[in-house]
Protein backbone atom coordinates (compact mmCIF):
# COMPACT_ATOMS: atom_id res chain seq x y z
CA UNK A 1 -6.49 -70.05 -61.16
CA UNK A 2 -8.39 -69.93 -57.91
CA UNK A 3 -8.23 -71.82 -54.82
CA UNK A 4 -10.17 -71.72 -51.39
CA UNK A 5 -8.63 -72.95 -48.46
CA UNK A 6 -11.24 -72.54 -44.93
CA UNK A 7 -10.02 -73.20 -41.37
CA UNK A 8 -8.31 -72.25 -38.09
CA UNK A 9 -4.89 -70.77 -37.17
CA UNK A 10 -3.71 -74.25 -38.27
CA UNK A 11 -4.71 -73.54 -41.73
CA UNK A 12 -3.32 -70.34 -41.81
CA UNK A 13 -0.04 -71.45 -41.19
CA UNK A 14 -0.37 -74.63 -43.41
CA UNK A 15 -1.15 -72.89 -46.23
CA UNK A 16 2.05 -70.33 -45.69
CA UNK A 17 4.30 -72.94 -45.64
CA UNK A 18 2.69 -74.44 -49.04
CA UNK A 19 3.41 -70.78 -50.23
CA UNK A 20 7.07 -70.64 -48.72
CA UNK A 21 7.57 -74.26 -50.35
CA UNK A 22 6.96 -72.48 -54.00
CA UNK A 23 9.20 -69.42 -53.43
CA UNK A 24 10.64 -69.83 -56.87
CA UNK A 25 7.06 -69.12 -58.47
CA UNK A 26 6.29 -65.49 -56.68
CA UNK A 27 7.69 -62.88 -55.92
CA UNK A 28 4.85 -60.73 -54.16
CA UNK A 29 1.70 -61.97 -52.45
CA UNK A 30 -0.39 -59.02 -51.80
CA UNK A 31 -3.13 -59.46 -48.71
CA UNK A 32 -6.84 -58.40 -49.08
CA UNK A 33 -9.39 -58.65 -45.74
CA UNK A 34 -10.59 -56.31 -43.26
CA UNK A 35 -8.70 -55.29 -39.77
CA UNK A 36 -8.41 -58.26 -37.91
CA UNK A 37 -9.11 -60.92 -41.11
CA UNK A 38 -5.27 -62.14 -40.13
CA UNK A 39 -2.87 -60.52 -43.02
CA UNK A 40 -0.04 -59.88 -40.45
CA UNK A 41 -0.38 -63.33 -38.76
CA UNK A 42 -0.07 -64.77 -42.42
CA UNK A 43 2.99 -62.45 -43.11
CA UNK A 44 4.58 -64.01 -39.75
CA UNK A 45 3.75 -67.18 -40.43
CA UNK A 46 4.93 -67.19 -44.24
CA UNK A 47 8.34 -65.72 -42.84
CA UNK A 48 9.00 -67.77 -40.37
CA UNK A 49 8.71 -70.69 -43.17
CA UNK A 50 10.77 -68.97 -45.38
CA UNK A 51 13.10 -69.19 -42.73
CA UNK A 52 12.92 -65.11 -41.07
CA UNK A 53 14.41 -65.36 -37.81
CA UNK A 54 13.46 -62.12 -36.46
CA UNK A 55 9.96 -61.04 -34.98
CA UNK A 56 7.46 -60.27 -38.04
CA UNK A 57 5.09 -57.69 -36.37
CA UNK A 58 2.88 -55.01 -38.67
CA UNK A 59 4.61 -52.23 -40.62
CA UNK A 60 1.31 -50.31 -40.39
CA UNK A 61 3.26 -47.19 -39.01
CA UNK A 62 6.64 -47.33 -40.81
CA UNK A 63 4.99 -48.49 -44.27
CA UNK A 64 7.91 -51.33 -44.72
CA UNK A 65 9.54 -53.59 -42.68
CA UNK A 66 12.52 -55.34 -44.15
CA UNK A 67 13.89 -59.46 -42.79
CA UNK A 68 16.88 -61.31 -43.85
CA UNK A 69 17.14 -65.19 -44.49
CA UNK A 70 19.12 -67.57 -46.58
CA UNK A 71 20.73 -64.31 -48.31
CA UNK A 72 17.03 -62.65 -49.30
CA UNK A 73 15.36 -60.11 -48.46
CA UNK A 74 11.43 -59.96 -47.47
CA UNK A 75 9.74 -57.11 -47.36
CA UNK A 76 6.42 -56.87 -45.25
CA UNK A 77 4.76 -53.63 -46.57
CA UNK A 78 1.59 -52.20 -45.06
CA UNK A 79 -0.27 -49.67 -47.28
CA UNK A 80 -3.19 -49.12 -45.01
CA UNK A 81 -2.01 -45.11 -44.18
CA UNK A 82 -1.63 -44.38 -48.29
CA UNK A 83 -3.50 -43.84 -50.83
CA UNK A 84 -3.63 -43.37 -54.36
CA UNK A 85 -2.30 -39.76 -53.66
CA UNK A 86 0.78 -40.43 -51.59
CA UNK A 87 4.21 -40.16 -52.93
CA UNK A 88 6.19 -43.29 -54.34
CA UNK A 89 9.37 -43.68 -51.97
CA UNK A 90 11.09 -46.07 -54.42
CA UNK A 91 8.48 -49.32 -53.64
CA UNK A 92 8.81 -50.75 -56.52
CA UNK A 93 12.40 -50.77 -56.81
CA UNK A 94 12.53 -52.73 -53.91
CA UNK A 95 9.41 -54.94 -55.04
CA UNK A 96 11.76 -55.72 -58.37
CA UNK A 97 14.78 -56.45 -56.61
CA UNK A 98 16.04 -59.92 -58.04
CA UNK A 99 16.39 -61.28 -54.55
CA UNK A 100 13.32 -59.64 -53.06
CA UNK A 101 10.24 -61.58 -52.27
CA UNK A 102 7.81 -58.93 -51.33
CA UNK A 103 4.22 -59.21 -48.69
CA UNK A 104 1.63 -56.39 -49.45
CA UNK A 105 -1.23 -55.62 -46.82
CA UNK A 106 -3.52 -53.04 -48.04
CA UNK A 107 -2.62 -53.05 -51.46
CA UNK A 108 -5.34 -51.68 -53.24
CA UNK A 109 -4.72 -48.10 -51.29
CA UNK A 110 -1.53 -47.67 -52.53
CA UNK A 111 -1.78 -48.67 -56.57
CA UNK A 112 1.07 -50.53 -58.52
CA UNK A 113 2.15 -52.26 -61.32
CA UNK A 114 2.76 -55.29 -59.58
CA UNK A 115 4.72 -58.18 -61.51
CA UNK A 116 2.83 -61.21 -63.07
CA UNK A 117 4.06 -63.72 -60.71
CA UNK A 118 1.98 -61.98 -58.01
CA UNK A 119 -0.08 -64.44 -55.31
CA UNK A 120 -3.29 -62.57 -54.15
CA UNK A 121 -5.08 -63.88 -51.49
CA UNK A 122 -8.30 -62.90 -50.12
CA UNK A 123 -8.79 -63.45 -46.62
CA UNK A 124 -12.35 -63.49 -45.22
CA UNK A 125 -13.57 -63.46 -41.51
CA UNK A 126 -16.27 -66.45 -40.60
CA UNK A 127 -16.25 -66.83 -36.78
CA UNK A 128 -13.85 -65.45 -34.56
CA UNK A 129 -11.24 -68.41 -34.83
CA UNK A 130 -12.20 -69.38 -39.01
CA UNK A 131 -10.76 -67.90 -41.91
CA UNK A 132 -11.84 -68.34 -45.56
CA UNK A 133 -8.61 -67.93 -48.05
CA UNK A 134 -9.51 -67.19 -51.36
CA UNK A 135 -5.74 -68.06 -53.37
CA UNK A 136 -5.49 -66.19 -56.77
CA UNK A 137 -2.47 -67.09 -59.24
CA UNK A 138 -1.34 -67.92 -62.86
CA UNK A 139 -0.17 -71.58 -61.61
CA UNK A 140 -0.91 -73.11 -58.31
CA UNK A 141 -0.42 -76.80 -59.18
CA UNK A 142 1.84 -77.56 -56.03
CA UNK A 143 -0.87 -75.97 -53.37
């Protein structure tokens, strides 16, 4: 099931929280847009409604970032320096960690199995302040 969702910053961080509000039905999202299309600000914004209390900034450098709230664990992994080539440092153990809920940027550099609960969402630039959001699941009846 597909659904498009097309606005400002606002909409961006309405549609994490609609995400965050269905927690129980995902356990990765992975992120697809160019630099700059807004994957990190998403990640921030879906943390902070999951209720992350620490600064979400981009793991572009350290490949995973790991946050803490309501005894879970998100991790915010950026895949943009890998590729299909690079070695596996455990990710999907921690992707399939019962109480992991796991953000992807750059997914498609770094290929996995990913579980079939996964949200993908493809994020699209328009104008400088508009993004297109392109929301790919099995179910998204509460969105």
């Amino acid at each position: 099931m597909e659904k498009v969702f097309l606005g400002d910053m606002s909409v961006t961080k309405s549609l994490a929280c609609k995400i965050a509000k269905i927690h129980d039905k995902w356990s990765v999202i992975v992120l697809d847009g160019q630099l700059g299309a807004g994957k990190t600000t998403f990640a921030c914004f879906l943390g902070i409604a999951l209720g992350v209390k620490e600064i979400i900034n981009s793991p572009t450098f350290t490949i995973l970032k790991r946050y803490k709230y309501n005894n879970m664990t998100l991790n915010h992994f950026d895949f943009y320096r890998l590729d299909k080539d690079s070695q596996d440092y455990d990710l999907l153990d921690l992707i399939n960690e019962d109480k992991n809920k796991s953000i992807i940027e750059w997914y498609q550099n770094f290929p996995l199995n990913l579980p079939k609960n996964t949200i993908t969402i493809k994020i699209d630039i328009i104008t400088s302040d508009i993004r297109k959001f392109i929301v790919i699941a099995e179910t998204l009846e509460d969105l």
